[in-house]
C-alpha atoms as a PDB file:
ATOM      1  CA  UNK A   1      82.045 113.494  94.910  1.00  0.00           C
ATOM      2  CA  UNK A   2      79.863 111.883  97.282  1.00  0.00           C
ATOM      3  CA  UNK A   3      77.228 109.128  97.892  1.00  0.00           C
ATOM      4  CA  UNK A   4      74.285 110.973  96.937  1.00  0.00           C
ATOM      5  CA  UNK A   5      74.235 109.662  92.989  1.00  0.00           C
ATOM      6  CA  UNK A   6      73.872 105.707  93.798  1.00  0.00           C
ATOM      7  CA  UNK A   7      71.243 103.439  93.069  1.00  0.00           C
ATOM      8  CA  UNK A   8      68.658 103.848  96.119  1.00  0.00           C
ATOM      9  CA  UNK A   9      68.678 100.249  96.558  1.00  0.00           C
ATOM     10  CA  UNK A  10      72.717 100.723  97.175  1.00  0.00           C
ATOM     11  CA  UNK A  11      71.720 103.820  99.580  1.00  0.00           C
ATOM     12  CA  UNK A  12      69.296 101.517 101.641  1.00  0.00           C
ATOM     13  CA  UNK A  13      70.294  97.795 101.520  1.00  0.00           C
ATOM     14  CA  UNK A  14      74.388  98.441 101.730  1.00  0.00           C
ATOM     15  CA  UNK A  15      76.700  98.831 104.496  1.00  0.00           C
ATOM     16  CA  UNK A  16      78.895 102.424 104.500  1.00  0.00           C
ATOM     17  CA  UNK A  17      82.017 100.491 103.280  1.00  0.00           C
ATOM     18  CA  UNK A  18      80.151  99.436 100.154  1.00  0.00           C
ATOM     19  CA  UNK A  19      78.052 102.517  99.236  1.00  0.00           C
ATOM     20  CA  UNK A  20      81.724 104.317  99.093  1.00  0.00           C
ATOM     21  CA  UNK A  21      83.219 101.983  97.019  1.00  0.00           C
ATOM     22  CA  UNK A  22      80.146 101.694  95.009  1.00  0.00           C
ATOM     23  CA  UNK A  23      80.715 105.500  94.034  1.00  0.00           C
ATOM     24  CA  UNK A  24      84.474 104.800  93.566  1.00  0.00           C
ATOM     25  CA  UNK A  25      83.997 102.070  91.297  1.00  0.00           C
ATOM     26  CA  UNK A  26      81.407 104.116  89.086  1.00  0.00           C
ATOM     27  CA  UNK A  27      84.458 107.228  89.118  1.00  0.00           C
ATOM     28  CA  UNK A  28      86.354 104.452  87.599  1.00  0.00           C
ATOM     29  CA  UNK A  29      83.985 103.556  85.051  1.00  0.00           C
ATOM     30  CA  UNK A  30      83.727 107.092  84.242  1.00  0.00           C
ATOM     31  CA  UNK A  31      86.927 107.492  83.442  1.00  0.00           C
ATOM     32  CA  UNK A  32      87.305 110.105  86.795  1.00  0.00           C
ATOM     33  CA  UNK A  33      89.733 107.547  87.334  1.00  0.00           C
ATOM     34  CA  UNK A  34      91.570 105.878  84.508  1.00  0.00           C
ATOM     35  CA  UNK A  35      93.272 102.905  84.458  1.00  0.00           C
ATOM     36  CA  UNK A  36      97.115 103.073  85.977  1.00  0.00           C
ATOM     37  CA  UNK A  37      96.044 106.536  87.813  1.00  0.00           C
ATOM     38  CA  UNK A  38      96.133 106.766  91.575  1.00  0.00           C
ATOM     39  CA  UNK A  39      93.036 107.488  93.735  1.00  0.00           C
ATOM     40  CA  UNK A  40      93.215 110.293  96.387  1.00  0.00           C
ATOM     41  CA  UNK A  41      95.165 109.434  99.626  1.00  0.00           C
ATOM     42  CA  UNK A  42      92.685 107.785 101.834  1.00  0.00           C
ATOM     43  CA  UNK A  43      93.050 111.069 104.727  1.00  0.00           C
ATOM     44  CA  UNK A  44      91.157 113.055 101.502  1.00  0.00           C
ATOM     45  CA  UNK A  45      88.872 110.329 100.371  1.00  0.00           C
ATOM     46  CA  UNK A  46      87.521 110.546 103.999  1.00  0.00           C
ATOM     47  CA  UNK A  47      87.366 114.246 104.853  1.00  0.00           C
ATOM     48  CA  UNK A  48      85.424 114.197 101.158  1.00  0.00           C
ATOM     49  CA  UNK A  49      82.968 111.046 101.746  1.00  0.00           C
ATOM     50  CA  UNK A  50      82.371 112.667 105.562  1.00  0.00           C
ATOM     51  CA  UNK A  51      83.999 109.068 107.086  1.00  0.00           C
ATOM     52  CA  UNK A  52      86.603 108.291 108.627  1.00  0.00           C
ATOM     53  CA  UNK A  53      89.916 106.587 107.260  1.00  0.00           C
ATOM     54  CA  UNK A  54      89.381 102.934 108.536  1.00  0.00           C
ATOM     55  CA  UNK A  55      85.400 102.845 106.436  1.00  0.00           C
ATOM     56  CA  UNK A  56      87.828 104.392 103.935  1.00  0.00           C
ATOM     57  CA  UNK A  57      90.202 101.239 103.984  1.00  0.00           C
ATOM     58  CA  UNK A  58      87.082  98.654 104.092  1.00  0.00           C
ATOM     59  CA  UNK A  59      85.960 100.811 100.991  1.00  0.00           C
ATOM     60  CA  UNK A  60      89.369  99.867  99.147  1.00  0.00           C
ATOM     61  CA  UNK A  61      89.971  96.560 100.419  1.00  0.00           C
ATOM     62  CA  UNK A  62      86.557  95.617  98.585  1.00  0.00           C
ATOM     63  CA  UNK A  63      87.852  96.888  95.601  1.00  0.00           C
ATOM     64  CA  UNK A  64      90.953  95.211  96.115  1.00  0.00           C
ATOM     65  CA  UNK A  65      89.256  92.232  96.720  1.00  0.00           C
ATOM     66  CA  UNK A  66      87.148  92.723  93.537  1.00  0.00           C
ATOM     67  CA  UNK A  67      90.686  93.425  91.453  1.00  0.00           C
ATOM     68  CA  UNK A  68      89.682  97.260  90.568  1.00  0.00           C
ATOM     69  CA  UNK A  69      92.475  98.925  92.212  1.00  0.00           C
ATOM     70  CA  UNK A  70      95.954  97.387  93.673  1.00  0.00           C
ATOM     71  CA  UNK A  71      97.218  99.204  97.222  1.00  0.00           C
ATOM     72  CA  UNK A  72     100.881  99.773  96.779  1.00  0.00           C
ATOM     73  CA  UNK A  73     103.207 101.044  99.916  1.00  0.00           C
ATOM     74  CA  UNK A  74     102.333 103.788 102.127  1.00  0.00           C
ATOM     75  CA  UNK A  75      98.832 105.481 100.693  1.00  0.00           C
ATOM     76  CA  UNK A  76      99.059 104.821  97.070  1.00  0.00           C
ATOM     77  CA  UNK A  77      96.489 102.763  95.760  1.00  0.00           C
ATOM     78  CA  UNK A  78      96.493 102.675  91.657  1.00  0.00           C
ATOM     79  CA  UNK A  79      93.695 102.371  89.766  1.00  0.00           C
ATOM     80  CA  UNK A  80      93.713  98.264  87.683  1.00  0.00           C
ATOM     81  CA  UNK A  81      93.596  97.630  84.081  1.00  0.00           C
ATOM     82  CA  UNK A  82      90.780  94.814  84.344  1.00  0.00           C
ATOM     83  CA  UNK A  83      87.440  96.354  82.629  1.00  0.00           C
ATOM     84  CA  UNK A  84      85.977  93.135  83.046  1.00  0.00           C
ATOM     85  CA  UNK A  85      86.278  93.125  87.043  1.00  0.00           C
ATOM     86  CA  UNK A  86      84.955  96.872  87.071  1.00  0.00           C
ATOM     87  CA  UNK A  87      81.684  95.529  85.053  1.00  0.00           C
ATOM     88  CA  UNK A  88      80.036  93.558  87.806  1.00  0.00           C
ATOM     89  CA  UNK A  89      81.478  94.679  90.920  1.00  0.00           C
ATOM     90  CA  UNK A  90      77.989  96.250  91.923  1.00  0.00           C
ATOM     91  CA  UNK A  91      76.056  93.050  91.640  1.00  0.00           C
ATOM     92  CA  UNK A  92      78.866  91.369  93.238  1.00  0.00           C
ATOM     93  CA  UNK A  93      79.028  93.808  96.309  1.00  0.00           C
ATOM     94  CA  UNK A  94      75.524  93.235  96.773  1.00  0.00           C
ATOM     95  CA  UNK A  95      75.037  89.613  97.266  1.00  0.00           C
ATOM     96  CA  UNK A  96      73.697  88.789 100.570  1.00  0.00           C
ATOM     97  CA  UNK A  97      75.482  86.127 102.627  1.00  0.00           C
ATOM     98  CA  UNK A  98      72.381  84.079 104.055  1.00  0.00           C
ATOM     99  CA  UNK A  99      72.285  81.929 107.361  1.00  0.00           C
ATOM    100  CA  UNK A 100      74.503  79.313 105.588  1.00  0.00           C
ATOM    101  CA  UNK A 101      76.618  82.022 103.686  1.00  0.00           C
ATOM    102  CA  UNK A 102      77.541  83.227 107.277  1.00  0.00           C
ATOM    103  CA  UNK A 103      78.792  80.043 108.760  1.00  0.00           C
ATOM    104  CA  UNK A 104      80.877  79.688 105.318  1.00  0.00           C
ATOM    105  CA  UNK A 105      82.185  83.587 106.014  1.00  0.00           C
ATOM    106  CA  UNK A 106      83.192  82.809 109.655  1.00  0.00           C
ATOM    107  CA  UNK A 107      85.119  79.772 107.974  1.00  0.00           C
ATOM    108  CA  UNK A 108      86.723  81.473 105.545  1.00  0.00           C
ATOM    109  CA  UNK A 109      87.707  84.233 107.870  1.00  0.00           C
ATOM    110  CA  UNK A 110      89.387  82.152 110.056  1.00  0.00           C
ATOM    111  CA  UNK A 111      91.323  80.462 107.503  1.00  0.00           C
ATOM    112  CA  UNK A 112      92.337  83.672 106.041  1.00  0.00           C
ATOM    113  CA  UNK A 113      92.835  85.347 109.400  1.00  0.00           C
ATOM    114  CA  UNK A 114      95.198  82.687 110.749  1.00  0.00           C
ATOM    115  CA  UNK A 115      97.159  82.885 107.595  1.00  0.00           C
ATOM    116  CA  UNK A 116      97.475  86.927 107.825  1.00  0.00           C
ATOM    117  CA  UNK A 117      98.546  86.770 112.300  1.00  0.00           C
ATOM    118  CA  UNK A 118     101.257  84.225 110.784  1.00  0.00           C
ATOM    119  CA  UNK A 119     102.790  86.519 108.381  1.00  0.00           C
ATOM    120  CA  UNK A 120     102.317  89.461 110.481  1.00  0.00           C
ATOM    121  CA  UNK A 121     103.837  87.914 113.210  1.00  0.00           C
ATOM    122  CA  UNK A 122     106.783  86.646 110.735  1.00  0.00           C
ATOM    123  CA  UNK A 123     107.223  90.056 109.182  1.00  0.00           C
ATOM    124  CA  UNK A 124     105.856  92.910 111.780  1.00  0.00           C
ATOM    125  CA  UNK A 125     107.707  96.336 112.146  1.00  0.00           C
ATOM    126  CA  UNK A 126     108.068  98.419 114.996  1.00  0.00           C
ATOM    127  CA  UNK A 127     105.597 100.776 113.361  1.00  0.00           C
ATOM    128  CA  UNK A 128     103.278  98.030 112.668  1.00  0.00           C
ATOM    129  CA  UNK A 129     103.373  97.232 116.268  1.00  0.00           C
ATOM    130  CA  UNK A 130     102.504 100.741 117.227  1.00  0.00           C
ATOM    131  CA  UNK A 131      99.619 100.492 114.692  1.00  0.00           C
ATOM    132  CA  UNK A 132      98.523  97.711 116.699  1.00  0.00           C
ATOM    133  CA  UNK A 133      99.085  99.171 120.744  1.00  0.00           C
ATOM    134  CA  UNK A 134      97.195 102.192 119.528  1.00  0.00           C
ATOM    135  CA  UNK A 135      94.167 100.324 118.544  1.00  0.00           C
ATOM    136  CA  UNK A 136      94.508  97.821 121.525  1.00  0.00           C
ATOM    137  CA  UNK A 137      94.368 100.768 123.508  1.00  0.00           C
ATOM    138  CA  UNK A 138      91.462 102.587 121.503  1.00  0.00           C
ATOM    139  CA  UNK A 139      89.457  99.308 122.591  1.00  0.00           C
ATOM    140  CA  UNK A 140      90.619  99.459 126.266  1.00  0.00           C
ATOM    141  CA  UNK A 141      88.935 102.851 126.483  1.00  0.00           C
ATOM    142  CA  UNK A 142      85.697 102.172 124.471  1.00  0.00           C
ATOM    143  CA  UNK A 143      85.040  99.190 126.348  1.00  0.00           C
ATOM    144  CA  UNK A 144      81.544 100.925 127.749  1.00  0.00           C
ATOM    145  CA  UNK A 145      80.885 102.416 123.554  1.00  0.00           C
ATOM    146  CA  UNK A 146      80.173  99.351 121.696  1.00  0.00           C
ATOM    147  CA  UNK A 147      80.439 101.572 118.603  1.00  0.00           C
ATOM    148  CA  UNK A 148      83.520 102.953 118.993  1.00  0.00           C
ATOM    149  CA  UNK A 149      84.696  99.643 120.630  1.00  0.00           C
ATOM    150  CA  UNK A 150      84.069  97.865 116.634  1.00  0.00           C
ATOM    151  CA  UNK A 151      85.891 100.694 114.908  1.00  0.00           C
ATOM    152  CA  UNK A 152      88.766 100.263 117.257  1.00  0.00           C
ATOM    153  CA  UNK A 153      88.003  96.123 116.719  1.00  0.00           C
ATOM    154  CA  UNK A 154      88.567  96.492 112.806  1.00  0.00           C
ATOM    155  CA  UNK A 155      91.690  99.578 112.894  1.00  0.00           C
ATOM    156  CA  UNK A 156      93.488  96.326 114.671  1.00  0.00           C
ATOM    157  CA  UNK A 157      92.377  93.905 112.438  1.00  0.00           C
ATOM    158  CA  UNK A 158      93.422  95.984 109.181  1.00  0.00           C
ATOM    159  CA  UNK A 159      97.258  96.589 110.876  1.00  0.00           C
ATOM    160  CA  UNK A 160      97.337  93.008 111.206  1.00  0.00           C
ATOM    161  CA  UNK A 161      96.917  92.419 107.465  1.00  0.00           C
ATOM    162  CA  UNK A 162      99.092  95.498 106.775  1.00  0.00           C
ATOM    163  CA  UNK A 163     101.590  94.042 108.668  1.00  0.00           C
ATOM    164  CA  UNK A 164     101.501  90.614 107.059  1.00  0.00           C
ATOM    165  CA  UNK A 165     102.263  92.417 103.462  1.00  0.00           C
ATOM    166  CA  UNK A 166     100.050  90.290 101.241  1.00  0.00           C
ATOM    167  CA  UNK A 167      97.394  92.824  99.822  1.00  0.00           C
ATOM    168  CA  UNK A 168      95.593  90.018  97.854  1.00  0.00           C
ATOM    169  CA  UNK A 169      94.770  88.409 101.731  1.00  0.00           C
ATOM    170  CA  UNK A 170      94.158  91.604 103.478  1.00  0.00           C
ATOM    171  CA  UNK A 171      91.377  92.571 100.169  1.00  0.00           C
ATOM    172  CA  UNK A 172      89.936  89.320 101.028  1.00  0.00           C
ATOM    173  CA  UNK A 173      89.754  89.481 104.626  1.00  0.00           C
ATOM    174  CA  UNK A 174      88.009  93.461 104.568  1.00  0.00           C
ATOM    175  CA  UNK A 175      85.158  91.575 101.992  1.00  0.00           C
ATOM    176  CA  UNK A 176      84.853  88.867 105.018  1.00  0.00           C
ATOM    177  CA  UNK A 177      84.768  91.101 107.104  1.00  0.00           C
ATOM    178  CA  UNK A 178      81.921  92.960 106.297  1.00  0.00           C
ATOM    179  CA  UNK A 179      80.146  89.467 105.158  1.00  0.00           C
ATOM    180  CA  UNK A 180      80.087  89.173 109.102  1.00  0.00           C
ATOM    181  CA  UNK A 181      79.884  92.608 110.355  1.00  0.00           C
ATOM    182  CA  UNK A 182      76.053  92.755 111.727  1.00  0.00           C
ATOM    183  CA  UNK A 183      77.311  89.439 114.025  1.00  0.00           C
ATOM    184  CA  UNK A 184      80.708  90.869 114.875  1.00  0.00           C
ATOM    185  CA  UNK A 185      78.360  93.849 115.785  1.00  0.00           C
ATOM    186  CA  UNK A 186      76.020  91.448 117.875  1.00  0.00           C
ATOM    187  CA  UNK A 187      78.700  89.502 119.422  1.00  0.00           C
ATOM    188  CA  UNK A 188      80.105  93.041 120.839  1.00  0.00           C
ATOM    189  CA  UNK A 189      76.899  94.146 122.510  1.00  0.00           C
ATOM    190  CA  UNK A 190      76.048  90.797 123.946  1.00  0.00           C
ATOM    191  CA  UNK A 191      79.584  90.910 125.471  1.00  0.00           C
ATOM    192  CA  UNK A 192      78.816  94.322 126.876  1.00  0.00           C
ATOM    193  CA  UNK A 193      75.616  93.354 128.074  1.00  0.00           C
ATOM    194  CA  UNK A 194      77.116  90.305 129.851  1.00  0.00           C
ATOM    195  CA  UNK A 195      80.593  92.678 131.138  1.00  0.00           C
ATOM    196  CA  UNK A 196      82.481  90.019 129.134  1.00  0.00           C
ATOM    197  CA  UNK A 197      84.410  93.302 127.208  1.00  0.00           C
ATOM    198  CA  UNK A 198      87.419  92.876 129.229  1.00  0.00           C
ATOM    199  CA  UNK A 199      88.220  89.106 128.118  1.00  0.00           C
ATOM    200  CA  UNK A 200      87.352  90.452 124.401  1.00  0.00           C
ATOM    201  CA  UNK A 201      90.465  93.114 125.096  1.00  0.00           C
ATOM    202  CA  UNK A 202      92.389  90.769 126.937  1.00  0.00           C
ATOM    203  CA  UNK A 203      92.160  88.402 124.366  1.00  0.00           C
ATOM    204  CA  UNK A 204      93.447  90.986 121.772  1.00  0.00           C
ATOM    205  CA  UNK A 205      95.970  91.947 124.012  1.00  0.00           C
ATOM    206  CA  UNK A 206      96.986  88.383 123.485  1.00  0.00           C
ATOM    207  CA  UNK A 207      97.289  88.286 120.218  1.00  0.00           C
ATOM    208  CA  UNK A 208      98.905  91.599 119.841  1.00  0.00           C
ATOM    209  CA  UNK A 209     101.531  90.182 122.224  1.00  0.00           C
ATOM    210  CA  UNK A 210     101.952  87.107 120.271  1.00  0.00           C
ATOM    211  CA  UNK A 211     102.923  88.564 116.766  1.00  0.00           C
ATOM    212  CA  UNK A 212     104.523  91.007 119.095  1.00  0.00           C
ATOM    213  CA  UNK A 213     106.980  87.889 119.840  1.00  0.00           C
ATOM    214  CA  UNK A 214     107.057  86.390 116.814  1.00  0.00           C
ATOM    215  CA  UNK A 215     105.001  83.328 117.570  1.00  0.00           C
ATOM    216  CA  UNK A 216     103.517  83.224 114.587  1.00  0.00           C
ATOM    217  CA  UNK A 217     101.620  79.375 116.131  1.00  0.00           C
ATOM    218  CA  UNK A 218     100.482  81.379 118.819  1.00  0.00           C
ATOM    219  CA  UNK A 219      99.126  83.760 117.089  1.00  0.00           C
ATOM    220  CA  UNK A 220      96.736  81.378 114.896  1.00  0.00           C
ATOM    221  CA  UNK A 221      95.951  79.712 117.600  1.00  0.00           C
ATOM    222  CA  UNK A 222      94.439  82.670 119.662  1.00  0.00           C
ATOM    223  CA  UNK A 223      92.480  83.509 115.923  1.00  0.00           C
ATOM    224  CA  UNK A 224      91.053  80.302 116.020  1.00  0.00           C
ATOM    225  CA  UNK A 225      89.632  80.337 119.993  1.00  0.00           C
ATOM    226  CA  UNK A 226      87.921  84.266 118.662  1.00  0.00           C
ATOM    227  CA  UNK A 227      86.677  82.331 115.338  1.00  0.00           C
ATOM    228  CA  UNK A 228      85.392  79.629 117.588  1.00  0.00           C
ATOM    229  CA  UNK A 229      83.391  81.939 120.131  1.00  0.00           C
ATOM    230  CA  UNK A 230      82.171  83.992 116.623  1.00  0.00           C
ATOM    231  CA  UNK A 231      80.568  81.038 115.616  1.00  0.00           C
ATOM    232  CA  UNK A 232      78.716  80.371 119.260  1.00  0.00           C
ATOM    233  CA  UNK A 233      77.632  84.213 118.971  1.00  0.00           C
ATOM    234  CA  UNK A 234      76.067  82.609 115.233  1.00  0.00           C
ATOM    235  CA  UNK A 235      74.116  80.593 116.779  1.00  0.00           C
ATOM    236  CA  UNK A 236      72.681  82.388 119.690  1.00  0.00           C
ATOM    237  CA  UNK A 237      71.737  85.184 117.006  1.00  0.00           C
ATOM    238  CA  UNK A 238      69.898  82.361 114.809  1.00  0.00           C
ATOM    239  CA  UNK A 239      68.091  81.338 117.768  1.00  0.00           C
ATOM    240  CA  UNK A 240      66.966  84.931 118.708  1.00  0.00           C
ATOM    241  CA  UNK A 241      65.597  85.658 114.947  1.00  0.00           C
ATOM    242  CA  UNK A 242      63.929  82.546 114.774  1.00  0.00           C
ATOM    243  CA  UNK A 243      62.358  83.080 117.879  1.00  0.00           C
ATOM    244  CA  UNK A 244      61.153  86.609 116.981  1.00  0.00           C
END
């Protein structure tokens, strides 16, 4: 397995996320996969792709999204019976969002992330909230990596929809996700430029706190303030490229 068999246009023009499930989708068309089977746990996927488990999850979550596979509870993830999904999931991964596709992806995200803190808030377990500490504390101490800071960003992000328990959200919120991910990227180094990481942690800390204590209100309401700065970030980007 690996990524070296895609399309080169896949290789140069998509994120990591996509290229791997690009090269699980065509093991499913092959039949490396068959309908009803289960993929490898995503600990192996990784060590075999070279990644590490969270690109692994954005990986599935698009093919959740796209209906190929379904993620069951703990690692399982099983393989869909819809042929007509798995036929134009590469031109559908592909599609790039635009200026105006953006502000419609930071709109949809917050829609869709407000829903998910609600749930997760509603229907968190302890290990959930562990999930959640351990990231929050992965971002404390890459505050100065920007890099590591994101990974740490999304690994909180993805417990959050795990712990709401609605995979059809959580498929849709990884595909948002990475609709925004070059501006979530941006936003990150501007606020390490400006030594505005610790109100990005704090904030976080919030929210953690919030589904933490069940207020699920809360919760959506701290989603919408980091939605609301996103969309500043937008614009300060679009004014940069259009200056350049």
């Amino acid at each position: 397995m690996g990524l070296a068999e895609l399309p080169l246009e896949l290789l140069t023009s998509a994120t990591l996320p996509e290229r791997i499930a690009a090269r699980l989708h065509e093991l499913i068309v092959d039949g490396t996969y068959p309908s009803g089977s289960r993929l490898p746990r995503p600990g192996d996927l990784a060590t075999e792709f070279g990644v590490t488990t969270v690109i692994v999850g954005e990986a599935i979550a698009l093919l959740v999204s796209a209906g190929l596979v379904s993620s069951r509870s703990g690692d399982s993830v099983v393989v869909a019976r819809r042929p007509e999904a798995s036929a134009g999931f590469l031109a559908w991964v592909r599609e790039p969002v635009g200026r105006e596709g953006l502000a419609e992806a930071i709109e949809a995200r917050e829609v869709i992330e407000r829903a998910i803190v609600r749930l997760a808030a509603l229907r968190r377990t302890e290990a959930d909230l562990e999930r959640l500490r351990a990231s929050l504390a992965g971002m404390r101490e890459s505050r100065d990596e920007p890099e590591a800071f994101l990974e740490f960003d999304f690994a909180l992000h993805v417990a959050l929809s795990d712990a709401a328990r609605n995979h059809l959200l959580a498929g849709t919120l990884s595909t948002l996700h990475e609709l925004v991910r070059e501006m979530i990227a941006f936003f990150t180094r501007t606020a390490a430029t400006e030594n505005r990481m610790d109100a990005l942690v704090d904030s976080h800390a919030r929210l953690v706190d919030a589904v933490e204590r069940q207020e699920a209100d809360e919760a959506a309401r701290i989603i919408a303030d980091m939605m609301a700065l996103l969309r500043i970030e937008a614009g300060r980007h679009r004014e940069l490229a259009l200056s350049d």
